[in-house]
N, C-alpha and C. Protein backbone atom coordinates (compact mmCIF):
# COMPACT_ATOMS: atom_id res chain seq x y z
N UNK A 1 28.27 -54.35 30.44
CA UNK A 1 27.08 -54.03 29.68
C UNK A 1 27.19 -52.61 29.13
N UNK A 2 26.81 -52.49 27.89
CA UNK A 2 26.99 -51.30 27.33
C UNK A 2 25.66 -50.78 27.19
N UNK A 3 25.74 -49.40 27.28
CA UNK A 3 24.66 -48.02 27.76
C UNK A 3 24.17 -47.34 26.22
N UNK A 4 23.19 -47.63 25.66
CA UNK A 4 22.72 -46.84 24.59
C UNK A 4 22.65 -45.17 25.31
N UNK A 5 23.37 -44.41 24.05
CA UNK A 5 23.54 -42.96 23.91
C UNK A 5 22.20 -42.65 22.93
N UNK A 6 21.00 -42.37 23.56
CA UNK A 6 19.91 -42.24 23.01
C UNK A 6 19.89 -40.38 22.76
N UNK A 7 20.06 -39.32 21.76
CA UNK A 7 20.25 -38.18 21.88
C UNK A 7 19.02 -37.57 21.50
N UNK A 8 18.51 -36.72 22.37
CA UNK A 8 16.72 -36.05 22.30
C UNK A 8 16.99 -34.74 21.24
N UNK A 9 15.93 -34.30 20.51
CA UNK A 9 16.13 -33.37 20.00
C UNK A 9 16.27 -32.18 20.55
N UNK A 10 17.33 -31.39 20.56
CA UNK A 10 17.40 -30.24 21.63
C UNK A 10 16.23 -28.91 21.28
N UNK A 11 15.34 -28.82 22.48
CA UNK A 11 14.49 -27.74 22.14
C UNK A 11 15.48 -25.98 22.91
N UNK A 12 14.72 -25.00 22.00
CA UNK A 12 15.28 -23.91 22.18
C UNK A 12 14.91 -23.26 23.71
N UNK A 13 15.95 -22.20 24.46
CA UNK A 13 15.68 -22.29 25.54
C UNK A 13 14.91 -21.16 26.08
N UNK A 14 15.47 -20.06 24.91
CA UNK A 14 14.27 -19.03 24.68
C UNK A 14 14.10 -18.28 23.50
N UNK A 15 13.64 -16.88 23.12
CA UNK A 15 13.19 -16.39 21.89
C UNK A 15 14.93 -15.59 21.45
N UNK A 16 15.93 -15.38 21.76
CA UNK A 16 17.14 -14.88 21.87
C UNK A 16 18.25 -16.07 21.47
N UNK A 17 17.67 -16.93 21.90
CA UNK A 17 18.73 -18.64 21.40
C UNK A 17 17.73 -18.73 20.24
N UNK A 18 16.64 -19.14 19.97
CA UNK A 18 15.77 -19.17 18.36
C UNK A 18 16.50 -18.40 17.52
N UNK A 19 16.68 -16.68 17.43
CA UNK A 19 16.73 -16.25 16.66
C UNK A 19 18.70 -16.06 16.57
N UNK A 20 19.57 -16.92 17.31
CA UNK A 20 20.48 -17.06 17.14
C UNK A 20 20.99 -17.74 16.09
N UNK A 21 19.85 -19.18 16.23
CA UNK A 21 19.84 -20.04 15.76
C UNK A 21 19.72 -20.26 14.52
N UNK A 22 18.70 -19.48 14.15
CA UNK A 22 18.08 -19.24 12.69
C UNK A 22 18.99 -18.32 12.04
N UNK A 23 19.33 -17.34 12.47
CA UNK A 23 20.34 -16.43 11.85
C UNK A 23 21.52 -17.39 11.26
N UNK A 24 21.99 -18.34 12.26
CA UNK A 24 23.51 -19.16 11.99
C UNK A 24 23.04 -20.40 11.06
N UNK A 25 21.92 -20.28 10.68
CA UNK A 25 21.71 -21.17 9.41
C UNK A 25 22.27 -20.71 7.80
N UNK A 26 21.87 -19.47 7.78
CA UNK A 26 22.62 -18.36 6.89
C UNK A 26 23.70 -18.42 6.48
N UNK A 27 24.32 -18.55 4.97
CA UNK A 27 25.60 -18.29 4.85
C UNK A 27 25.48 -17.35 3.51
N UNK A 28 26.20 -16.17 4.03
CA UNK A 28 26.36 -15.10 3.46
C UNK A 28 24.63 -14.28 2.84
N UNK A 29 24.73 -13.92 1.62
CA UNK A 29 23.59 -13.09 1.34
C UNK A 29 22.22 -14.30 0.66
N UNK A 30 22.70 -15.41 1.09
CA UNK A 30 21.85 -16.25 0.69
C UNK A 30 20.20 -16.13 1.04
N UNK A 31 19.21 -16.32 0.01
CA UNK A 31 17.75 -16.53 0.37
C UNK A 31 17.39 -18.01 0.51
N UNK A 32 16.89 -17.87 1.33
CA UNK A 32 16.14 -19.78 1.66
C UNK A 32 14.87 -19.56 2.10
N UNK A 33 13.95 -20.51 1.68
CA UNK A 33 12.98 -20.73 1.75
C UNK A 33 12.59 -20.86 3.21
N UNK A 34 11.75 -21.24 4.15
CA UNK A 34 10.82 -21.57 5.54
C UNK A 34 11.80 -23.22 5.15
N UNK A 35 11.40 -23.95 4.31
CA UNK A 35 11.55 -25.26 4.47
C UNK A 35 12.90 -25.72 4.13
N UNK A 36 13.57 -24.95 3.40
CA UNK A 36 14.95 -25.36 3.98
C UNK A 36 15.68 -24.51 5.28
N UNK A 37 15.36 -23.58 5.91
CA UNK A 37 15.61 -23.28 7.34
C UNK A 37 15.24 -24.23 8.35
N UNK A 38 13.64 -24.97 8.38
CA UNK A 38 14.00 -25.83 9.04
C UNK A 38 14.90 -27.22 8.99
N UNK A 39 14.84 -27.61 7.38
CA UNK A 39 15.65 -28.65 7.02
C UNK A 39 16.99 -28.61 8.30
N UNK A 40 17.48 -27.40 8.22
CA UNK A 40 19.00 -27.05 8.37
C UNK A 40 18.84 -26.96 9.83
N UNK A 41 17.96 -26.80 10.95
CA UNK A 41 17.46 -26.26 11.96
C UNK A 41 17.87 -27.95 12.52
N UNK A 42 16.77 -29.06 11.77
CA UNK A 42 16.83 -30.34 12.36
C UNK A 42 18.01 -31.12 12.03
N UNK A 43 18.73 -30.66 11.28
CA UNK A 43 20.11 -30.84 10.69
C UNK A 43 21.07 -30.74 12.03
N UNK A 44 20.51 -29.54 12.56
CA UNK A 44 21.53 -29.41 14.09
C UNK A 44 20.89 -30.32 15.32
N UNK A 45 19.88 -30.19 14.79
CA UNK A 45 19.45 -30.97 16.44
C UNK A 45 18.53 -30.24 16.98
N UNK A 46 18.20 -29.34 16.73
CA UNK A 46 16.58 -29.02 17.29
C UNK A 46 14.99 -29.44 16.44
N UNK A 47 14.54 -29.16 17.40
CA UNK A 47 13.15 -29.81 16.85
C UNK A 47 12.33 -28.43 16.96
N UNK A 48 11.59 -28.32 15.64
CA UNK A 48 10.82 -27.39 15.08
C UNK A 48 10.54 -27.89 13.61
N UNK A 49 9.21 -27.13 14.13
CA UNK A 49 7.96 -27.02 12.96
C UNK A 49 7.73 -26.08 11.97
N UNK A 50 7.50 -26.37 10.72
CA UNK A 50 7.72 -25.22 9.66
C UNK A 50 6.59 -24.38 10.03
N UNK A 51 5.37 -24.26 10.55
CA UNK A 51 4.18 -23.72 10.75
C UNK A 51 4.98 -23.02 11.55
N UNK A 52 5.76 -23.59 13.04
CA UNK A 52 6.00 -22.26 14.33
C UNK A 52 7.20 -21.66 13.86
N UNK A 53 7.95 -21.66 12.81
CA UNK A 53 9.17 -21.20 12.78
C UNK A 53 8.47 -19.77 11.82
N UNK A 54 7.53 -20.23 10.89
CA UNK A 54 6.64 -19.20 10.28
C UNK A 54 6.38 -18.07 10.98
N UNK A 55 5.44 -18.45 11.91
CA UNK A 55 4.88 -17.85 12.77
C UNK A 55 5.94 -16.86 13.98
N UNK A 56 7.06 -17.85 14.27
CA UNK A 56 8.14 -16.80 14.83
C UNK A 56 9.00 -15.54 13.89
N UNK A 57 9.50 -16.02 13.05
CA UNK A 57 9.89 -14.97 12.03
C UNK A 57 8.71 -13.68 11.64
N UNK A 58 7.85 -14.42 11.47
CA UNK A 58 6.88 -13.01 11.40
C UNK A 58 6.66 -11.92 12.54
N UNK A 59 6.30 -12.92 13.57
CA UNK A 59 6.18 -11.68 15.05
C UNK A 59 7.29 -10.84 15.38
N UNK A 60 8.58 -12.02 15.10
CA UNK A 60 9.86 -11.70 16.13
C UNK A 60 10.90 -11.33 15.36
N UNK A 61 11.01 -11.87 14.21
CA UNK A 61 12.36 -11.53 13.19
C UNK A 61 12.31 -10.30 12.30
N UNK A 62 10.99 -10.49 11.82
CA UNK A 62 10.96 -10.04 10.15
C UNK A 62 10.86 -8.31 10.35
N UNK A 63 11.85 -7.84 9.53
CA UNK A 63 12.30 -6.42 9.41
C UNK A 63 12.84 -6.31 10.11
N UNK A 64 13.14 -6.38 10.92
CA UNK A 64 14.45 -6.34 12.50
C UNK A 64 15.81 -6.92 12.64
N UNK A 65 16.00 -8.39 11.41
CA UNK A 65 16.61 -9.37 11.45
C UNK A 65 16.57 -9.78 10.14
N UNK A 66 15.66 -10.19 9.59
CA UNK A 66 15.48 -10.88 8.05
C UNK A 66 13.95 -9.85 6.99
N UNK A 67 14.59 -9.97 5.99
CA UNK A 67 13.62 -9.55 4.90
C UNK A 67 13.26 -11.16 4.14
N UNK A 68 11.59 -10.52 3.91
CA UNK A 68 11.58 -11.27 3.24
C UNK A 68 10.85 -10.94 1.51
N UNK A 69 11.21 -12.13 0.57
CA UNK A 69 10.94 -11.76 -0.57
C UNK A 69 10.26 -12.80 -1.49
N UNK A 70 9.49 -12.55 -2.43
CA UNK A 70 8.69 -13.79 -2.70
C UNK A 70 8.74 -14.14 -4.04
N UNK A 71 9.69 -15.23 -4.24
CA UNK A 71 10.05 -15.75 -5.43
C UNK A 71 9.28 -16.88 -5.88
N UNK A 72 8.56 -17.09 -7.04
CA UNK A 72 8.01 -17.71 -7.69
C UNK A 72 6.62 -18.66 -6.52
N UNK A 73 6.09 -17.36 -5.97
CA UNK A 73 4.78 -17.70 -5.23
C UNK A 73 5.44 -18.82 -4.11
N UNK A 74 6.32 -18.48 -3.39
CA UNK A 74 7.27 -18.80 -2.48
C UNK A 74 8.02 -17.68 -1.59
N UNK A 75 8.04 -17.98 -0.08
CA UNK A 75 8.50 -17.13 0.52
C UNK A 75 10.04 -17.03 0.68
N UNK A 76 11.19 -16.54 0.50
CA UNK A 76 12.33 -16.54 1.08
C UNK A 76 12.57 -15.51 1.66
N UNK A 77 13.94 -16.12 2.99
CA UNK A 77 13.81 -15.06 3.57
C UNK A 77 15.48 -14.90 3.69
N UNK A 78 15.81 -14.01 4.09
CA UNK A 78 17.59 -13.61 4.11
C UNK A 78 17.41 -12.55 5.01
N UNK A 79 18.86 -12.26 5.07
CA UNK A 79 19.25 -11.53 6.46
C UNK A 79 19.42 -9.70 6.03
N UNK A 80 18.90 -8.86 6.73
CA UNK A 80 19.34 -7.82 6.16
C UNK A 80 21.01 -7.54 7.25
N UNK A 81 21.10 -6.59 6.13
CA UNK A 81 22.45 -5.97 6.24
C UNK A 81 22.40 -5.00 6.93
């Protein structure tokens, strides 16, 4: 009898793995929007919400880690240097 490989969405384990995470979505000086970060987020296998990923980048990331800039009444955000 064969065993279904049922795979859960992996949640983050703390605020140091999140912002690992989000950073390694990034390639190079690229800007992305909230909604394609998470696109790319559930792309790997974690589960998150565009509202809490908002809400984390603002408290925990933003100016420390990522700038952000607002193109055509849209937020993007990229990595500073």
């Amino acid at each position: 009898m064969q065993r279904l490989k049922i795979e859960t969405p992996r949640k983050f384990v703390n605020s140091i793995d999140k912002v690992r995470a989000i950073l390694s979505v990034f390639e190079g000086n690229e800007k992305l929007p909230g909604d394609e970060i998470v696109i790319r987020l559930q792309e790997r296998g974690y589960r998150i919400k565009k509202a809490h990923l908002n809400m984390f980048i603002h408290y925990n990331m933003l100016y420390r880690y990522l700038k952000k800039e607002i193109i055509k009444r849209k937020v993007h955000y990229s990595v500073l240097s």
